[in-house]
C-alpha atoms as a PDB file:
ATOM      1  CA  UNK A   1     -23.848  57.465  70.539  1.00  0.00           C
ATOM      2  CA  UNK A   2     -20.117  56.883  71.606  1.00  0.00           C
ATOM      3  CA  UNK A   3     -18.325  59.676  70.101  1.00  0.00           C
ATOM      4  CA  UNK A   4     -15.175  57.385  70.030  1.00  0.00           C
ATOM      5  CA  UNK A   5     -16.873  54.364  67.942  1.00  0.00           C
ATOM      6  CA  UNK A   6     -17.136  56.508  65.169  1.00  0.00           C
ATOM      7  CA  UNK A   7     -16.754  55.238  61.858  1.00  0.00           C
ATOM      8  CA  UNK A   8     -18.259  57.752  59.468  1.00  0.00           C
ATOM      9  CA  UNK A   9     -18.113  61.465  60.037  1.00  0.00           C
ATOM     10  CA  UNK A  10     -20.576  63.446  58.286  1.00  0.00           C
ATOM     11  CA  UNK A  11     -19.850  67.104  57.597  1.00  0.00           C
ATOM     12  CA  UNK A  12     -23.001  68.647  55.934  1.00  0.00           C
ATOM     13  CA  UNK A  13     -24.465  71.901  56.700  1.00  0.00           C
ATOM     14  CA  UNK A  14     -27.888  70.973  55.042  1.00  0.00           C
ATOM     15  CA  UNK A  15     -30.180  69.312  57.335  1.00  0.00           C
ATOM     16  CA  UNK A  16     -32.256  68.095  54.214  1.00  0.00           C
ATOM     17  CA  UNK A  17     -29.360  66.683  52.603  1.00  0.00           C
ATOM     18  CA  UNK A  18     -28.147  65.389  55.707  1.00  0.00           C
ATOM     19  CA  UNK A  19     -31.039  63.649  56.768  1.00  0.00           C
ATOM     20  CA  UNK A  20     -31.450  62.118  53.119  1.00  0.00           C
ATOM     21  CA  UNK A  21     -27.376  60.804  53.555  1.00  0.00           C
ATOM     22  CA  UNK A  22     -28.178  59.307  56.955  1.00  0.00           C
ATOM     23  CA  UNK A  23     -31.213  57.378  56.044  1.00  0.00           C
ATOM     24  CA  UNK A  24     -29.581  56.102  52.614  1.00  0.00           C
ATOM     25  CA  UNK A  25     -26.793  54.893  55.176  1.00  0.00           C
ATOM     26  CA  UNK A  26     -29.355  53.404  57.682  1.00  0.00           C
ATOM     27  CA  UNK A  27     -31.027  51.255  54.850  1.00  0.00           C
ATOM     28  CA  UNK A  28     -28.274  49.235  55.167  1.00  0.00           C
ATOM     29  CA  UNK A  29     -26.882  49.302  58.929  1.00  0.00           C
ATOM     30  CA  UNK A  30     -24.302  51.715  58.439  1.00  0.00           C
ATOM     31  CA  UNK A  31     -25.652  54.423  60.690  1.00  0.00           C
ATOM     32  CA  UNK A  32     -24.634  53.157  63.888  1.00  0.00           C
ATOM     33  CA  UNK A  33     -21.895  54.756  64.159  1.00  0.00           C
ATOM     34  CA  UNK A  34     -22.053  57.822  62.098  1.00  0.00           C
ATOM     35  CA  UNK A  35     -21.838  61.210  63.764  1.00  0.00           C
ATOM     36  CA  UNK A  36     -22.901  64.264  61.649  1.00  0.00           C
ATOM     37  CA  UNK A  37     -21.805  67.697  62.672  1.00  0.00           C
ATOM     38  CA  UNK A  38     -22.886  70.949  60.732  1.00  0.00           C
ATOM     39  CA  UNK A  39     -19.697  73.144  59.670  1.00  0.00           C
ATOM     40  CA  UNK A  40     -16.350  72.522  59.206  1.00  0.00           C
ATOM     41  CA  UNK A  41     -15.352  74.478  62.539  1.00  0.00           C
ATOM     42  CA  UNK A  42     -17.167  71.719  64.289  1.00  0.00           C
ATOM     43  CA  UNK A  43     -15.907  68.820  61.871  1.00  0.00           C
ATOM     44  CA  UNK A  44     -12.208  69.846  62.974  1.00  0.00           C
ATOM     45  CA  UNK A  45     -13.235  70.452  66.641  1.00  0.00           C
ATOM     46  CA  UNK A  46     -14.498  66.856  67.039  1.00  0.00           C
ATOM     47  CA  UNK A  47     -11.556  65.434  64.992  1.00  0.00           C
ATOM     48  CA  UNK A  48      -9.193  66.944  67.380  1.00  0.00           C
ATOM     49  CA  UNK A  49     -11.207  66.558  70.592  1.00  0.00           C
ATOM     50  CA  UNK A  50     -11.844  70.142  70.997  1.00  0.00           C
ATOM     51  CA  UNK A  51     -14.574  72.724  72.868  1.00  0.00           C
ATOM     52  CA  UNK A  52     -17.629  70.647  72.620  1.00  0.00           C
ATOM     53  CA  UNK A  53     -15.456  67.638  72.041  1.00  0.00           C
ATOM     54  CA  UNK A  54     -12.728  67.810  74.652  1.00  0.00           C
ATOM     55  CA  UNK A  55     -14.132  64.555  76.385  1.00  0.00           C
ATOM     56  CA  UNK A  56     -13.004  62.239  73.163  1.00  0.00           C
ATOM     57  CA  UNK A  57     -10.336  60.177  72.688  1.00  0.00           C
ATOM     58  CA  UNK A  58      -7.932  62.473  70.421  1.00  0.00           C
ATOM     59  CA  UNK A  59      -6.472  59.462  69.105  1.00  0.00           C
ATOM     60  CA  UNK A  60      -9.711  57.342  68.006  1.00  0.00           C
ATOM     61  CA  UNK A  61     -10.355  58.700  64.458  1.00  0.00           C
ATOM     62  CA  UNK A  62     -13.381  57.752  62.165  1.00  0.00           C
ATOM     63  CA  UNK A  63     -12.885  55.605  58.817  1.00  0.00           C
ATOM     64  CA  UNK A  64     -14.100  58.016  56.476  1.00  0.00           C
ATOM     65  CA  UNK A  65     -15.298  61.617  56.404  1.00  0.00           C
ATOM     66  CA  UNK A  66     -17.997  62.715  53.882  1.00  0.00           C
ATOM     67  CA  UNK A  67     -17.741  66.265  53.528  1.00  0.00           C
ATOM     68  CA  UNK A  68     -19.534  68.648  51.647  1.00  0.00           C
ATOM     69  CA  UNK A  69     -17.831  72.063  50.507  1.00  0.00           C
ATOM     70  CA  UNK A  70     -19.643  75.007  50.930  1.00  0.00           C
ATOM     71  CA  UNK A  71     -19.787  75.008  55.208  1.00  0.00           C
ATOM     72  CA  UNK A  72     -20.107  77.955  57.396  1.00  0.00           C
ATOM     73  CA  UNK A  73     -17.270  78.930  59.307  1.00  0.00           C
ATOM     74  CA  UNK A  74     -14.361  76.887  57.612  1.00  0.00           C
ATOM     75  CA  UNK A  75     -15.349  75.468  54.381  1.00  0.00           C
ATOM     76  CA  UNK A  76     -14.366  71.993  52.842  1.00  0.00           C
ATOM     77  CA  UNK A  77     -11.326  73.044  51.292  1.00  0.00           C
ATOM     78  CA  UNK A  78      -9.677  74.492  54.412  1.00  0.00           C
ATOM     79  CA  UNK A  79     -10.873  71.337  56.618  1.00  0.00           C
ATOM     80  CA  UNK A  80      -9.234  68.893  53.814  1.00  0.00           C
ATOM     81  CA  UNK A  81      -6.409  71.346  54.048  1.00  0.00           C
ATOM     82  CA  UNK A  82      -5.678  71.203  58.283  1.00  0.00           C
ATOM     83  CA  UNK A  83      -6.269  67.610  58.262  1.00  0.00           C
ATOM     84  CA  UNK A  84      -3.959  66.514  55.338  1.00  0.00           C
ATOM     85  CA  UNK A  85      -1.323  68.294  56.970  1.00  0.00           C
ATOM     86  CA  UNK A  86      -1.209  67.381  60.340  1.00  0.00           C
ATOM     87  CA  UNK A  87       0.925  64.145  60.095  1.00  0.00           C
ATOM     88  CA  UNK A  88      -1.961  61.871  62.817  1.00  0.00           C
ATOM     89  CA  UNK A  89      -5.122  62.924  60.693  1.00  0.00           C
ATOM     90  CA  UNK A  90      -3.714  62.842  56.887  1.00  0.00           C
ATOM     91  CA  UNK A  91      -3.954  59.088  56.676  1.00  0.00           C
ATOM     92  CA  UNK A  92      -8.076  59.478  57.554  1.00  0.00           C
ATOM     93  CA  UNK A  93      -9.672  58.500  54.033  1.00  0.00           C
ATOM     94  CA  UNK A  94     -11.927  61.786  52.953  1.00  0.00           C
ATOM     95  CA  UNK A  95     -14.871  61.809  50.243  1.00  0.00           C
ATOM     96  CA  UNK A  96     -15.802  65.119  49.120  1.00  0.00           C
ATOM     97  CA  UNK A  97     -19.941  65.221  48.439  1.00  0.00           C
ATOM     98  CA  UNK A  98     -21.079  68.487  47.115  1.00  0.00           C
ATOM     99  CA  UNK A  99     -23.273  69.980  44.513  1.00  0.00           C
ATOM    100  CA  UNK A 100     -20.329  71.817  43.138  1.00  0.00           C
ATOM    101  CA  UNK A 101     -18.957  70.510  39.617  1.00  0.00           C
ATOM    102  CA  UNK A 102     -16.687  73.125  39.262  1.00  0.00           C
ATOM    103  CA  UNK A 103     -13.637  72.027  37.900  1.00  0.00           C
ATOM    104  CA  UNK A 104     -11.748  74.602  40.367  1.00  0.00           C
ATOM    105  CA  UNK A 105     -13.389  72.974  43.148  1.00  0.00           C
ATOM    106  CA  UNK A 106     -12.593  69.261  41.867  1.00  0.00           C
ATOM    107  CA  UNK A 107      -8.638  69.955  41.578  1.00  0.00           C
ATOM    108  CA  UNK A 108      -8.064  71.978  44.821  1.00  0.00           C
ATOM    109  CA  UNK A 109      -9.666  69.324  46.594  1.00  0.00           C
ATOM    110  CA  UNK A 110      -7.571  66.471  44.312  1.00  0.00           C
ATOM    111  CA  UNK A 111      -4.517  68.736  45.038  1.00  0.00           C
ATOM    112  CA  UNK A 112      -4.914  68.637  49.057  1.00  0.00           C
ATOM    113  CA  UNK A 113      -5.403  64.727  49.025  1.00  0.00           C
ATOM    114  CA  UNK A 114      -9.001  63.973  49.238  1.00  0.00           C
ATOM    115  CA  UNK A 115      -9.679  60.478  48.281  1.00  0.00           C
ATOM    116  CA  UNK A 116     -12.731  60.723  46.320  1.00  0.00           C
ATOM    117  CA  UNK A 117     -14.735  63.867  45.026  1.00  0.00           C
ATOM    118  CA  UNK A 118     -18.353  63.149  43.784  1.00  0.00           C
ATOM    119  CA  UNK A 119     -20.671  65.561  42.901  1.00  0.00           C
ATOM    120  CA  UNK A 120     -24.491  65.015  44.865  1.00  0.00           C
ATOM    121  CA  UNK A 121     -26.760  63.602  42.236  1.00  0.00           C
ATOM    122  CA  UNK A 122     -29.760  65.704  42.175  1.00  0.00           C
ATOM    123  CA  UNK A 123     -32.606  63.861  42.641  1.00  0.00           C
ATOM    124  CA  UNK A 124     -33.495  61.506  45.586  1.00  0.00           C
ATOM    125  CA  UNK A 125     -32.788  58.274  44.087  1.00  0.00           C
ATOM    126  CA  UNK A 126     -29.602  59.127  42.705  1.00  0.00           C
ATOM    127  CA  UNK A 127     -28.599  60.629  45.901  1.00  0.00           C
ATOM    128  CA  UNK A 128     -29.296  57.773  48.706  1.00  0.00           C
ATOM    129  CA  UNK A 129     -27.443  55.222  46.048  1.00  0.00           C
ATOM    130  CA  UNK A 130     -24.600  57.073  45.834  1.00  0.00           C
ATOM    131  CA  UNK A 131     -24.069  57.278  49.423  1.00  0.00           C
ATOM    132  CA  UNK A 132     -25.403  54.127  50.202  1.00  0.00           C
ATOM    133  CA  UNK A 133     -22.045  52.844  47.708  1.00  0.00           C
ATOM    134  CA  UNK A 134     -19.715  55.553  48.818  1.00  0.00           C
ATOM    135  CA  UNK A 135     -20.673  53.868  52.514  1.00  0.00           C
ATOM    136  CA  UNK A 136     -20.224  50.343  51.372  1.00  0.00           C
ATOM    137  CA  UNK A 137     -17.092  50.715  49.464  1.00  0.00           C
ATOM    138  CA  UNK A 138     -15.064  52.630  52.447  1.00  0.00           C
ATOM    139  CA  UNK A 139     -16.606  50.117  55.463  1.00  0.00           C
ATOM    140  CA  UNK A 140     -16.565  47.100  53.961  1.00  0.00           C
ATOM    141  CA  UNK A 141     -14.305  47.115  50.725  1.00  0.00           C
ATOM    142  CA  UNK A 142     -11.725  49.706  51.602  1.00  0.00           C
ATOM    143  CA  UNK A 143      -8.436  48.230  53.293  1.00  0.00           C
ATOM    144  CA  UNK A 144      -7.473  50.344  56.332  1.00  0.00           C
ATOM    145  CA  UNK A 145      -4.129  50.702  57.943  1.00  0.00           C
ATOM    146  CA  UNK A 146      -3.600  50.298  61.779  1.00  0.00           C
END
């Protein structure tokens, strides 16, 4: 996959969860240019064309981020947080898809400008529909700038 045709980045640490996101997303052709990474060290390393990620254009940012919280290395909160503030990556639209409901969680992530907080549904059905929508709504419905 081109690393610079990315449109959605997924940041999810669970490779159960993950798979069950990508195949939701495939069902309806939006998987071609997804690129899942497993911690929030690696989400910001691939944003910025970093380590592993050195060879991508820097500039060429995906459409949406789903990102789930609770990541090893740098959690959600802290990835929301670099990105927001660095004045080429604040503008990137990011959806927040986690299991936690905790009202803490929902208005830190509120207060550093994530566009969208939904918590996973639990079972499978649920799940893949509320991704499938989430992925519809920000590739096809959302209005992008530039």
């Amino acid at each position: 996959m081109d690393k610079n045709k990315t449109d959605i980045l997924l940041v999810e640490d669970n490779p159960f969860e993950a798979k069950l996101a990508i195949r939701a997303l495939a069902k309806h052709n939006l998987d071609d240019h997804l690129f899942h990474v497993v911690d929030g060290a690696e989400a910001l390393d691939f944003i910025f064309a970093r380590e592993a990620y050195v060879c991508r254009q820097s500039e060429v940012f995906p459409k949406i981020i789903l990102l789930d919280l609770k990541l090893p290395k740098i959690n959600g909160l802290e990835v929301v947080k670099q990105l927001k503030s660095n004045d080429l990556t604040k503008s990137i639209p990011i959806v927040i898809l986690t299991a936690s409901n905790q009202e803490k969680d929902i208005k830190a992530g509120y207060a550093l400008g994530v566009n969208s907080y939904i918590v996973k549904p639990v079972d499978f059905i649920n799940f893949s529909k509320a991704v499938t929508d989430l992925g519809m709504y920000w590739m096809f419905l959302n209005q992008l700038t530039g």
